[in-house]
ModelCIF file with pLDDT and N, C-alpha, C, O atoms, coordinates in Angstrom:
data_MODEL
#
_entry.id   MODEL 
#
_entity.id                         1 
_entity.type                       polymer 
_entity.pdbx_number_of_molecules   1 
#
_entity_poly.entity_id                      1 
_entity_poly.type                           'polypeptide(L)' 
_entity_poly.nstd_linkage                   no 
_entity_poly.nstd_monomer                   no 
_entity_poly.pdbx_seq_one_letter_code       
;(UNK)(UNK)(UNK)(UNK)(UNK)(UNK)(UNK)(UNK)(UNK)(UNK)(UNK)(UNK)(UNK)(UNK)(UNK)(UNK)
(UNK)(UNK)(UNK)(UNK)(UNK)(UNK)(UNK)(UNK)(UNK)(UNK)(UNK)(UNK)(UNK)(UNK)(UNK)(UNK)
(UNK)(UNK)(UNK)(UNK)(UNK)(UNK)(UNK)(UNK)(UNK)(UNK)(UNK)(UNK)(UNK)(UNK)(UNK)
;
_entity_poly.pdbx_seq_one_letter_code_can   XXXXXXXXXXXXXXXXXXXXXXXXXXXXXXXXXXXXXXXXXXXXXXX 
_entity_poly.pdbx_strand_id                 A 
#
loop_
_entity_poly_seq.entity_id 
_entity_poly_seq.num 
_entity_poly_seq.mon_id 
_entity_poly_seq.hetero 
1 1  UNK n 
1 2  UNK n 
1 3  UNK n 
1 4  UNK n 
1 5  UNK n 
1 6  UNK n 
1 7  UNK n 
1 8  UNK n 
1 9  UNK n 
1 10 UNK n 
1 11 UNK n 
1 12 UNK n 
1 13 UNK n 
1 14 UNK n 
1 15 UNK n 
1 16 UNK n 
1 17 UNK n 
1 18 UNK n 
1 19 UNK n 
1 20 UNK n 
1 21 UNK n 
1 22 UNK n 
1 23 UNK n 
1 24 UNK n 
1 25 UNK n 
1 26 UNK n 
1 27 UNK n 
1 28 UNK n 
1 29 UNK n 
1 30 UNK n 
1 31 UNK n 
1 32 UNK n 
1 33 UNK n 
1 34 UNK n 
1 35 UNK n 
1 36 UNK n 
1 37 UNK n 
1 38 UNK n 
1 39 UNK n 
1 40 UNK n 
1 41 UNK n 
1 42 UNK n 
1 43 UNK n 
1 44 UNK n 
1 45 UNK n 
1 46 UNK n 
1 47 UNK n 
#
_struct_asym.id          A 
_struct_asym.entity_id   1 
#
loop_
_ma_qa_metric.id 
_ma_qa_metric.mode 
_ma_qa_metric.name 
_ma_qa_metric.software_group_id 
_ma_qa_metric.type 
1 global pLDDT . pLDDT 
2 local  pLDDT . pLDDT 
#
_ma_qa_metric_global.metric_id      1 
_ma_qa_metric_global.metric_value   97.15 
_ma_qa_metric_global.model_id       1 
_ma_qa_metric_global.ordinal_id     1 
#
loop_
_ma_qa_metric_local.label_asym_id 
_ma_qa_metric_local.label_comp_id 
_ma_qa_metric_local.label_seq_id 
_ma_qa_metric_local.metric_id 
_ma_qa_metric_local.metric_value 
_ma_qa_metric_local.model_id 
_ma_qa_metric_local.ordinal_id 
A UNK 1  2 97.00 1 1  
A UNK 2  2 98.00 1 2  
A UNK 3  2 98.00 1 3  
A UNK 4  2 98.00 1 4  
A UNK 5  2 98.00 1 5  
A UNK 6  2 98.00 1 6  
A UNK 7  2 97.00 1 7  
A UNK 8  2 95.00 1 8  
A UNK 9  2 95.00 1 9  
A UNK 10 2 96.00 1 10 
A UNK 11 2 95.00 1 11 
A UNK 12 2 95.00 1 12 
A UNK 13 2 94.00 1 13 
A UNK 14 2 94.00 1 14 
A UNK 15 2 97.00 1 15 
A UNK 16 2 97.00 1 16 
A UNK 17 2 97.00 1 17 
A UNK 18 2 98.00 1 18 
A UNK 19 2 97.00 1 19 
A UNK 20 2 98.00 1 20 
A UNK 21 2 98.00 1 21 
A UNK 22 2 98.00 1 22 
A UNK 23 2 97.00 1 23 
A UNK 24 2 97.00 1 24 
A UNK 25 2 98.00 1 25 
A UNK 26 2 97.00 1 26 
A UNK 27 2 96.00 1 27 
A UNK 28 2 97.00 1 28 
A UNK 29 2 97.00 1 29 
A UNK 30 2 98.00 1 30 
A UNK 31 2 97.00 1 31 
A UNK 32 2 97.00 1 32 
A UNK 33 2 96.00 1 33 
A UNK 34 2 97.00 1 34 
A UNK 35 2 98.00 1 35 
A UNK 36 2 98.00 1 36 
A UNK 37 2 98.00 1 37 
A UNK 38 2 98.00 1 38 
A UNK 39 2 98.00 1 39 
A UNK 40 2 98.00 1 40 
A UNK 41 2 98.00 1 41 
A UNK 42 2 98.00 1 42 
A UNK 43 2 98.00 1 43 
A UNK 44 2 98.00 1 44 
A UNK 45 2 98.00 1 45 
A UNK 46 2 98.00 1 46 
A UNK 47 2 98.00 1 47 
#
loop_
_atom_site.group_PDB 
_atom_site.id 
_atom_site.type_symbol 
_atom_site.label_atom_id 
_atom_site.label_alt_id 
_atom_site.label_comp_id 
_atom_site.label_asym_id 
_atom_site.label_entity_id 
_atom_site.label_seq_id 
_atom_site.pdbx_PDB_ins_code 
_atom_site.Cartn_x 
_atom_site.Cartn_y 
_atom_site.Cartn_z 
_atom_site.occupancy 
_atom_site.B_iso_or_equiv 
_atom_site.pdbx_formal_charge 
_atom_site.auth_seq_id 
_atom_site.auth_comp_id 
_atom_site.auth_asym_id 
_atom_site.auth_atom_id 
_atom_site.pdbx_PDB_model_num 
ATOM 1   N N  . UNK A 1 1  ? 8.979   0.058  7.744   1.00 97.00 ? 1  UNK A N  1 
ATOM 2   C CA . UNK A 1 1  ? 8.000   -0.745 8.460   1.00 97.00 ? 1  UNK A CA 1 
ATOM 3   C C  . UNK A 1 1  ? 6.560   -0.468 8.097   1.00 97.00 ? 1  UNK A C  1 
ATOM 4   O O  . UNK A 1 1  ? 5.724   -1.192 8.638   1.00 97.00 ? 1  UNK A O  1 
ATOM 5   N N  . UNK A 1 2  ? 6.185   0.365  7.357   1.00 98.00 ? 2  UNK A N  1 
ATOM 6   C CA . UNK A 1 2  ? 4.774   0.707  6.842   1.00 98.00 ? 2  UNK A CA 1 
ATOM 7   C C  . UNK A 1 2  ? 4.635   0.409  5.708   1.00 98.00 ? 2  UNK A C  1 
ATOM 8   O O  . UNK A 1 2  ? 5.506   0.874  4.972   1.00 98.00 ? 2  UNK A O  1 
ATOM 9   N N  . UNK A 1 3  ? 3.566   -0.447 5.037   1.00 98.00 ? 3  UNK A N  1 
ATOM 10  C CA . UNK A 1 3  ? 3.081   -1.087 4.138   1.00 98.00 ? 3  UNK A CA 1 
ATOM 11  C C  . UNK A 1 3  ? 2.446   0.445  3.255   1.00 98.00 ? 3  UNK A C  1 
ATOM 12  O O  . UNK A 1 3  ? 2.055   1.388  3.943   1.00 98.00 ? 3  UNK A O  1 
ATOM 13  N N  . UNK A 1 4  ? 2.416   0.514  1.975   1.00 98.00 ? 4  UNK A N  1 
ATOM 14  C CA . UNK A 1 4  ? 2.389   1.661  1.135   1.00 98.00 ? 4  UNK A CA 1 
ATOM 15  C C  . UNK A 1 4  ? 1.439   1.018  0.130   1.00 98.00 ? 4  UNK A C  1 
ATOM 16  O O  . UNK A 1 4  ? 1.717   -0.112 -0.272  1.00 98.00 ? 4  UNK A O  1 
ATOM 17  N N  . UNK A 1 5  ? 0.245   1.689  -0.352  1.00 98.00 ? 5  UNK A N  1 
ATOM 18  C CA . UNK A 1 5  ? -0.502  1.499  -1.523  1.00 98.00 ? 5  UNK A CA 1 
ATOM 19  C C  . UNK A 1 5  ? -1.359  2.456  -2.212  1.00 98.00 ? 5  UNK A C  1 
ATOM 20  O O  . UNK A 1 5  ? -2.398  3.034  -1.892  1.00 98.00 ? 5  UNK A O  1 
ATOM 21  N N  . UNK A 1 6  ? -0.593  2.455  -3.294  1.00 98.00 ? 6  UNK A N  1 
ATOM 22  C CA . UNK A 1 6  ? -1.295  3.910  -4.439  1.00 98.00 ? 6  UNK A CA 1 
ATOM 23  C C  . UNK A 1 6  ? -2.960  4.049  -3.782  1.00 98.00 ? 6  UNK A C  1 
ATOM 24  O O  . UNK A 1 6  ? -3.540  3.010  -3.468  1.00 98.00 ? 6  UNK A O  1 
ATOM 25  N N  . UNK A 1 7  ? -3.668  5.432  -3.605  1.00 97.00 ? 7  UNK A N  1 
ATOM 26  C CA . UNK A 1 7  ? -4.752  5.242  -3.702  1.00 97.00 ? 7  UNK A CA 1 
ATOM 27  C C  . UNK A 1 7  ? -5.544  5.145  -4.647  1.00 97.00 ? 7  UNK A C  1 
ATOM 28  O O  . UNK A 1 7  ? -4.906  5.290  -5.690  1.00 97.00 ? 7  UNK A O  1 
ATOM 29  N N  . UNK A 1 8  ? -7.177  4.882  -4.944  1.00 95.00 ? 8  UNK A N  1 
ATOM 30  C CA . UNK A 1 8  ? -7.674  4.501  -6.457  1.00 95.00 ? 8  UNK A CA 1 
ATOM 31  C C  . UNK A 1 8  ? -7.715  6.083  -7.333  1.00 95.00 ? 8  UNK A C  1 
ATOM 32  O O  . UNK A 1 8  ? -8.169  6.196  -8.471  1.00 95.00 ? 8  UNK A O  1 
ATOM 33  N N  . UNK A 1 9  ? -7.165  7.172  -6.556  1.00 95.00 ? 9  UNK A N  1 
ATOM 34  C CA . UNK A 1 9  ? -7.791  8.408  -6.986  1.00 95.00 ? 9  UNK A CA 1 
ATOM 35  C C  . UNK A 1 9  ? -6.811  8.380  -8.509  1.00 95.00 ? 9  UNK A C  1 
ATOM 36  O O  . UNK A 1 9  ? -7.176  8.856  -9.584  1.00 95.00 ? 9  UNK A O  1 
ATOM 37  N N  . UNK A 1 10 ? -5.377  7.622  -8.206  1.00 96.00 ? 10 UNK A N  1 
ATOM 38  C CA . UNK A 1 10 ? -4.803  7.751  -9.477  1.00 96.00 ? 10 UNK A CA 1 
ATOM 39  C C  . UNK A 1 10 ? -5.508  6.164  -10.497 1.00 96.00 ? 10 UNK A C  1 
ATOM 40  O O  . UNK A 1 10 ? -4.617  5.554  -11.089 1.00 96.00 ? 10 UNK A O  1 
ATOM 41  N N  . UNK A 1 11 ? -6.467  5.778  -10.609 1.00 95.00 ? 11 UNK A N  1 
ATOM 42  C CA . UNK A 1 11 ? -6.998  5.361  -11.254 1.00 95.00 ? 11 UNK A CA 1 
ATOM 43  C C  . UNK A 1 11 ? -7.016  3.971  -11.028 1.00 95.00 ? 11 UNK A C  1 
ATOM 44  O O  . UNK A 1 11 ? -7.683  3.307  -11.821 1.00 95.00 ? 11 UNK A O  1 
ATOM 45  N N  . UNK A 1 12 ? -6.267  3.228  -9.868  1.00 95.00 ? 12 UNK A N  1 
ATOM 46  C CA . UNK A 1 12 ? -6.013  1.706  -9.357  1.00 95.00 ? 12 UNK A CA 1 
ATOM 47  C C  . UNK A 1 12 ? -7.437  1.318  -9.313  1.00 95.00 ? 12 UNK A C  1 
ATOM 48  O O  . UNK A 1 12 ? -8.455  1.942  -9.014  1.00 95.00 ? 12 UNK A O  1 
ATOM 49  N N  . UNK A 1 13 ? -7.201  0.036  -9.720  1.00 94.00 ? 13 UNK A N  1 
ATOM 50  C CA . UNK A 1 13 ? -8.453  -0.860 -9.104  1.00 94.00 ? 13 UNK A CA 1 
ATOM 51  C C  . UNK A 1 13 ? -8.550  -0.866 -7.694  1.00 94.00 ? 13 UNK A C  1 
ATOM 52  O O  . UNK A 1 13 ? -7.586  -0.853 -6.929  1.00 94.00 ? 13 UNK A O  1 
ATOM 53  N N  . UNK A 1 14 ? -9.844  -0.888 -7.347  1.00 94.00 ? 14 UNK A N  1 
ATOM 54  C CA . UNK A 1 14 ? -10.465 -1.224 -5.798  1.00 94.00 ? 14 UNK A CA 1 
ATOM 55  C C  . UNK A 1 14 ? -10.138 -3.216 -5.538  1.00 94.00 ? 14 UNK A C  1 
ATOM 56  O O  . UNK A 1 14 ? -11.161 -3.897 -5.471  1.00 94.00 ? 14 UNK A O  1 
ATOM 57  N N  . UNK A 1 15 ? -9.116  -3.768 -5.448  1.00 97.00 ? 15 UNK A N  1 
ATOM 58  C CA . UNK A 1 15 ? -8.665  -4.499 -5.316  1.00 97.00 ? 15 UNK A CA 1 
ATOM 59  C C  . UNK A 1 15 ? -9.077  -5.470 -4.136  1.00 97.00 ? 15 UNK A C  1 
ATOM 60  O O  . UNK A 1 15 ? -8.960  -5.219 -2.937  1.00 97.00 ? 15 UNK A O  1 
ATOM 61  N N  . UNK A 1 16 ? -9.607  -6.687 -4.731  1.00 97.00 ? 16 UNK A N  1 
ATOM 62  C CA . UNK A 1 16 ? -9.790  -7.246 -4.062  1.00 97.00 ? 16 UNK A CA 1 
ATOM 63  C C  . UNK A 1 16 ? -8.616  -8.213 -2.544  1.00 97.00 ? 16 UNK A C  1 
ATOM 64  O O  . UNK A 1 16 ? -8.720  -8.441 -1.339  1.00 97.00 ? 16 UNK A O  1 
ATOM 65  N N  . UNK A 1 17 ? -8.090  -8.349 -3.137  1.00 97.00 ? 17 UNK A N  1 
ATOM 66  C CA . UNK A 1 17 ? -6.817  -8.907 -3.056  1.00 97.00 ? 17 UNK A CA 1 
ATOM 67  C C  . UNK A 1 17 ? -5.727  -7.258 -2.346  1.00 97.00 ? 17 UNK A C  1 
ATOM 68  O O  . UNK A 1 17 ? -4.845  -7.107 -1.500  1.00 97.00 ? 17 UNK A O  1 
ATOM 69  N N  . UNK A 1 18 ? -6.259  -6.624 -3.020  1.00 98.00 ? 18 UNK A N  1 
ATOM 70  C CA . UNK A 1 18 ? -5.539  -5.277 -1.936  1.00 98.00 ? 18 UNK A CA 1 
ATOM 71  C C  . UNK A 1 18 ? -5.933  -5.216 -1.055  1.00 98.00 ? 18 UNK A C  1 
ATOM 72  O O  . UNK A 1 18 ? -5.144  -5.236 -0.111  1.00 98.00 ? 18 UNK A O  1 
ATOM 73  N N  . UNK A 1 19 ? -7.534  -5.092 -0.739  1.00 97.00 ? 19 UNK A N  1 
ATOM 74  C CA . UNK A 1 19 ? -7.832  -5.254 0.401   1.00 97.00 ? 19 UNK A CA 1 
ATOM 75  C C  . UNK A 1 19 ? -7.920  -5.674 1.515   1.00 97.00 ? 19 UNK A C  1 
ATOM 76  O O  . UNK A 1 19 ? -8.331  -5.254 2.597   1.00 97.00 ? 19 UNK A O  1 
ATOM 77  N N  . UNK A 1 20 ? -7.310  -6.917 0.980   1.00 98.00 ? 20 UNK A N  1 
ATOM 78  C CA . UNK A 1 20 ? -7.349  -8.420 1.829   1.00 98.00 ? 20 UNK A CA 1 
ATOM 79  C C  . UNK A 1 20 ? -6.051  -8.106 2.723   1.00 98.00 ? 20 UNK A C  1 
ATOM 80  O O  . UNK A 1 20 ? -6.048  -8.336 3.933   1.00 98.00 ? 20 UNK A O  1 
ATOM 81  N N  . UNK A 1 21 ? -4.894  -7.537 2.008   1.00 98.00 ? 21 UNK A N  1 
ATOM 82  C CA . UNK A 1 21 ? -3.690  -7.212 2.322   1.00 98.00 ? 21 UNK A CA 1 
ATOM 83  C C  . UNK A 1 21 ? -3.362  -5.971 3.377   1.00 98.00 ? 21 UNK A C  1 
ATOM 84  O O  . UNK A 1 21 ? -2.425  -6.112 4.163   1.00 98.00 ? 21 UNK A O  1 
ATOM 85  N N  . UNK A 1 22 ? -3.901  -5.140 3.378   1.00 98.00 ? 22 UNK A N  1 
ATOM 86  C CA . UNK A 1 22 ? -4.099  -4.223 3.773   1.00 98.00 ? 22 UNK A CA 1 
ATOM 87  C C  . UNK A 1 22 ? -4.480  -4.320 5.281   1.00 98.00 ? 22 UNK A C  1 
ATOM 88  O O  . UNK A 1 22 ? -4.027  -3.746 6.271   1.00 98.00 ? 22 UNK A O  1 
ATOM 89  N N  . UNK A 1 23 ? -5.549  -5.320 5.103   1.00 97.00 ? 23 UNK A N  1 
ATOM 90  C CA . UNK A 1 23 ? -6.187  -5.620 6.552   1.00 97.00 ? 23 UNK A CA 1 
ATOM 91  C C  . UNK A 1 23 ? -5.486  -7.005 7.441   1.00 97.00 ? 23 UNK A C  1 
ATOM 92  O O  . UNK A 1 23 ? -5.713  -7.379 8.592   1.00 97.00 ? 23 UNK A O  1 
ATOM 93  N N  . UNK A 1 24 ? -4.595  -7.545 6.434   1.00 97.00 ? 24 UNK A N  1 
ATOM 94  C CA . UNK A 1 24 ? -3.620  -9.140 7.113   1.00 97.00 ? 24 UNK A CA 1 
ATOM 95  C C  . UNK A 1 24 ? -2.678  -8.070 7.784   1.00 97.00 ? 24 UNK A C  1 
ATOM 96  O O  . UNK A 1 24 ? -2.604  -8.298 8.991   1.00 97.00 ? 24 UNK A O  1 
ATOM 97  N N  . UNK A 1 25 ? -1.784  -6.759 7.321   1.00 98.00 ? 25 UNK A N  1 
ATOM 98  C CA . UNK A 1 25 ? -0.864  -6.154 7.439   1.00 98.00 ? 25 UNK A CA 1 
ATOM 99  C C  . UNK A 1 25 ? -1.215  -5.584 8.671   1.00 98.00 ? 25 UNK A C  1 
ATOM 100 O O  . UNK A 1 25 ? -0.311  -5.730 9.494   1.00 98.00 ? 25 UNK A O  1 
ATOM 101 N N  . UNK A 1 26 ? -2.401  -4.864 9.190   1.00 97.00 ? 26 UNK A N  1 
ATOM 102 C CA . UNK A 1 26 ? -2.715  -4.187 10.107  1.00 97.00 ? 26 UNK A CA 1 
ATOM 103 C C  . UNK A 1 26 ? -2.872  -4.935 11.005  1.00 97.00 ? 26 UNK A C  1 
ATOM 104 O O  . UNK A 1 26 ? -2.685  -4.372 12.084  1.00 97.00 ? 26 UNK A O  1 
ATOM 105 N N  . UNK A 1 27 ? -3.211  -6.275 11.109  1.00 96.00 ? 27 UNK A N  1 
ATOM 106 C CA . UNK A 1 27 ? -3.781  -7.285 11.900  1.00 96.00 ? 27 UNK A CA 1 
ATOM 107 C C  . UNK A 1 27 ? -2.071  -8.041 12.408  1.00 96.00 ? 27 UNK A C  1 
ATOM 108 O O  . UNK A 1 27 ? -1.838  -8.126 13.614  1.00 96.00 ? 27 UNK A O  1 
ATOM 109 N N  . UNK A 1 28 ? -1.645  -8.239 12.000  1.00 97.00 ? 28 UNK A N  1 
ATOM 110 C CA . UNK A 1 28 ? -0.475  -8.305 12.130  1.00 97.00 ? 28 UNK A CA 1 
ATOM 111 C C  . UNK A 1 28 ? 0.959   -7.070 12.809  1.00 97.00 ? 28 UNK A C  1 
ATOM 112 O O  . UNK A 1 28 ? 2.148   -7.244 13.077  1.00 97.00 ? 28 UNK A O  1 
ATOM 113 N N  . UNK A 1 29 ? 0.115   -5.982 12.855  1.00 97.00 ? 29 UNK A N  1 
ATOM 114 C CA . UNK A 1 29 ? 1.053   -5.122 13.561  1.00 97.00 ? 29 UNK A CA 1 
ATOM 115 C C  . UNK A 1 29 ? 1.788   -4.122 12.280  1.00 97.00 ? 29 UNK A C  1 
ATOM 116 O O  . UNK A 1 29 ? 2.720   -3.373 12.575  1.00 97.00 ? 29 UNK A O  1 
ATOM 117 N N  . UNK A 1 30 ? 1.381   -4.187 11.181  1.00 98.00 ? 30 UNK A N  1 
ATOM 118 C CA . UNK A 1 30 ? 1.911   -3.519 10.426  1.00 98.00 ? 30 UNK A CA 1 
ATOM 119 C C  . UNK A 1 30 ? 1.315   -2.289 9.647   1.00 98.00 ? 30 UNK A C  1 
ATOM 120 O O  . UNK A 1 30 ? 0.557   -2.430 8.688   1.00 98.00 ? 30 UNK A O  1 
ATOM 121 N N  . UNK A 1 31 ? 1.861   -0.645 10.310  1.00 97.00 ? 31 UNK A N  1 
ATOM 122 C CA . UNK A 1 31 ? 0.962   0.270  9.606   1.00 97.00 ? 31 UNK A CA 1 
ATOM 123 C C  . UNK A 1 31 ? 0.869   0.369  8.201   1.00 97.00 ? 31 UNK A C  1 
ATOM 124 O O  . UNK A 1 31 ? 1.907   0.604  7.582   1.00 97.00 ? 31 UNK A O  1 
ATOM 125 N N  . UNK A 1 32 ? -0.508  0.191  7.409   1.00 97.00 ? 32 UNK A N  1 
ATOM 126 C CA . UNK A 1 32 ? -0.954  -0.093 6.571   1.00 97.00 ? 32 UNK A CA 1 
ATOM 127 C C  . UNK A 1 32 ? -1.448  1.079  5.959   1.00 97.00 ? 32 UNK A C  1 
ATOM 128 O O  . UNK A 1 32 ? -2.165  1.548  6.843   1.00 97.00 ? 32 UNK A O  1 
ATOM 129 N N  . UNK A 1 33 ? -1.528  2.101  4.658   1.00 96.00 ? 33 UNK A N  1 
ATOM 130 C CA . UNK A 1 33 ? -2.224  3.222  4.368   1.00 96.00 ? 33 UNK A CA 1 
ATOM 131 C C  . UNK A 1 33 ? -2.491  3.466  2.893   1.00 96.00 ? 33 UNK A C  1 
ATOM 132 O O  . UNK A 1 33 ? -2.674  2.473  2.189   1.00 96.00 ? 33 UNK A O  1 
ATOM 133 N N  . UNK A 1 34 ? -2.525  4.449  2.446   1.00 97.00 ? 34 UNK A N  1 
ATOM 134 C CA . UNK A 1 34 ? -2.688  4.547  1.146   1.00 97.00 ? 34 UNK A CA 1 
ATOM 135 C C  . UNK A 1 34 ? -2.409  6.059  1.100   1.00 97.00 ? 34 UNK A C  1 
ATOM 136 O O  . UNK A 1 34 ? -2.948  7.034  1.624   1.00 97.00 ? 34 UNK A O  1 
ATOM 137 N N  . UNK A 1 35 ? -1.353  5.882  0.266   1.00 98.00 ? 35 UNK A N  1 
ATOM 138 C CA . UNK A 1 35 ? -0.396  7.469  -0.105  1.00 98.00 ? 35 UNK A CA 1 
ATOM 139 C C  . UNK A 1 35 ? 0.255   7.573  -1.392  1.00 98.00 ? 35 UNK A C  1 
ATOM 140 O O  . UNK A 1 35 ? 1.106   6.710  -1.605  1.00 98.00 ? 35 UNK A O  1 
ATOM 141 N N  . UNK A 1 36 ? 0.072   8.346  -2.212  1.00 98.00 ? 36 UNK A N  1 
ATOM 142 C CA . UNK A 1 36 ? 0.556   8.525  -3.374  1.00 98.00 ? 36 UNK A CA 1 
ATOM 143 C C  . UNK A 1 36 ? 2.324   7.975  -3.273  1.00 98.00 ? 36 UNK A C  1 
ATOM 144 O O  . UNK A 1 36 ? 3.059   8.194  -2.310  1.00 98.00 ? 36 UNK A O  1 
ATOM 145 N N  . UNK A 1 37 ? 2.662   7.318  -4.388  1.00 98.00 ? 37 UNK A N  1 
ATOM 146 C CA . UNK A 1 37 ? 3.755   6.717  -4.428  1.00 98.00 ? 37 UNK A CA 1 
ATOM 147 C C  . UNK A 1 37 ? 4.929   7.424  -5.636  1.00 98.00 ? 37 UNK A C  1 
ATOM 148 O O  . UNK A 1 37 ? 4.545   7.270  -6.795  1.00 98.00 ? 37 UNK A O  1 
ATOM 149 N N  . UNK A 1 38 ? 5.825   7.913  -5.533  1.00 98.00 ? 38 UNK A N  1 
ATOM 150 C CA . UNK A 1 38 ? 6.599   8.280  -6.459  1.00 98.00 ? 38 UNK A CA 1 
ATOM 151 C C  . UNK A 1 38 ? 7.791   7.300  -7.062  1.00 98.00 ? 38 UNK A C  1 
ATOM 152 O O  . UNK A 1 38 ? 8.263   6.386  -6.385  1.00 98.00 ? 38 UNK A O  1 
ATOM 153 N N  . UNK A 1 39 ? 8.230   7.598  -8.435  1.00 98.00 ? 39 UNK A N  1 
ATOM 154 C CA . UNK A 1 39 ? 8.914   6.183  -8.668  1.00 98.00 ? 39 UNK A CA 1 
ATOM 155 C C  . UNK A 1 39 ? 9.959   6.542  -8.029  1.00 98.00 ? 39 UNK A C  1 
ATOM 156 O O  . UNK A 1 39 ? 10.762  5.636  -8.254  1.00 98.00 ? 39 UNK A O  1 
ATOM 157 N N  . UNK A 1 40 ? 10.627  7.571  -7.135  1.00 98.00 ? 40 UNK A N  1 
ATOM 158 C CA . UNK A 1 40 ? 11.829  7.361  -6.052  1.00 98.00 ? 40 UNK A CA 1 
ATOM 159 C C  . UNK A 1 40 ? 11.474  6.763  -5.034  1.00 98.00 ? 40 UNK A C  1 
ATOM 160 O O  . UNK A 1 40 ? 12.234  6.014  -4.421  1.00 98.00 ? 40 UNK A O  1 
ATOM 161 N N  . UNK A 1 41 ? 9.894   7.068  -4.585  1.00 98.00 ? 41 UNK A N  1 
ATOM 162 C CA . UNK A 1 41 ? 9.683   6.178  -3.569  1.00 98.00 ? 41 UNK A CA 1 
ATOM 163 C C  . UNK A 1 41 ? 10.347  4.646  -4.084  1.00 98.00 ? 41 UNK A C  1 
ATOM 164 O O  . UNK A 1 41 ? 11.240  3.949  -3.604  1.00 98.00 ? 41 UNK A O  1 
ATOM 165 N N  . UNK A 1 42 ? 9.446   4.481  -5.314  1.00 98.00 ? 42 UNK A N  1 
ATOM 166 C CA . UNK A 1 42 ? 9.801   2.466  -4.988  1.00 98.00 ? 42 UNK A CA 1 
ATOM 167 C C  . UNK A 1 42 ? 10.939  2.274  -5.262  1.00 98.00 ? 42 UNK A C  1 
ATOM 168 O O  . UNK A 1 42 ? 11.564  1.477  -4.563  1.00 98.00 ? 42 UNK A O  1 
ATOM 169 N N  . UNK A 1 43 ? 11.676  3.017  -6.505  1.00 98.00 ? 43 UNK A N  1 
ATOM 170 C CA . UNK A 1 43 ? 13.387  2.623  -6.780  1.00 98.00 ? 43 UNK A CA 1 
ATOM 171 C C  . UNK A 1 43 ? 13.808  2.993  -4.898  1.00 98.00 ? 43 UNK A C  1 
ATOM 172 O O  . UNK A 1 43 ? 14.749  2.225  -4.700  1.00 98.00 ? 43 UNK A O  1 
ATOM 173 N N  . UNK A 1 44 ? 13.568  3.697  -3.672  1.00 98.00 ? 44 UNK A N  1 
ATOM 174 C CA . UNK A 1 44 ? 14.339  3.713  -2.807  1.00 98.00 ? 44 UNK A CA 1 
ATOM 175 C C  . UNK A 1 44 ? 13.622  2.790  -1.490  1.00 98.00 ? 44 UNK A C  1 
ATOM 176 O O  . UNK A 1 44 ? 13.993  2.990  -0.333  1.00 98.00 ? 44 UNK A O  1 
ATOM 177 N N  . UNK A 1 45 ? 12.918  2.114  -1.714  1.00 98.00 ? 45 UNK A N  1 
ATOM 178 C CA . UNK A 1 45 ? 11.733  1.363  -1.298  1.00 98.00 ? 45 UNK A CA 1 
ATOM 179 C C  . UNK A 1 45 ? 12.538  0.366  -0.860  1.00 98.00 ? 45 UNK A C  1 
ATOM 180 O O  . UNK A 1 45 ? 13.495  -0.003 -1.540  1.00 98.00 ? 45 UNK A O  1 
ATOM 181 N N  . UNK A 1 46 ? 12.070  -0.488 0.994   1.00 98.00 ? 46 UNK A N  1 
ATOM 182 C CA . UNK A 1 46 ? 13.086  -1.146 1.291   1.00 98.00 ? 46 UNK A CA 1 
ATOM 183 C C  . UNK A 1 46 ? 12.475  -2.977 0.675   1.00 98.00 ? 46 UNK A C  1 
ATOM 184 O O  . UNK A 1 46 ? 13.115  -3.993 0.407   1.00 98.00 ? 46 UNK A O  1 
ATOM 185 N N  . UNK A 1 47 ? 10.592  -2.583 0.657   1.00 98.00 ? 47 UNK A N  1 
ATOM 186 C CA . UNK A 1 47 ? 10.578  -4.138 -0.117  1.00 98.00 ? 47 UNK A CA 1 
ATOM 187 C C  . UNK A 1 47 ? 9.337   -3.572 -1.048  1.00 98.00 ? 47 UNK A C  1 
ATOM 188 O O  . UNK A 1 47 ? 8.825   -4.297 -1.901  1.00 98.00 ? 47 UNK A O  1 
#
């Protein structure tokens, strides 16, 4: 149920369009953050 997004420290763009998302997700009831992501995270990732 929590929305997941690399932070820029590993080198991501400051995203416009991330941002936008980030704040529809929270506004909507959905915890929204930014946490380093491992590729088991997303291969076990439910979306």
């Amino acid at each position: 149920g929590k929305v997941i997004t690399p932070p820029t420290s590993t080198g991501a763009l400051v995203g416009i369009t991330r941002d936008v998302t980030i704040k529809l997700a929270q506004k909507v009831g959905y915890p929204a953050i930014e946490s380093n992501i491992t590729p088991t995270d997303l291969f076990t990732a439910d979306e």
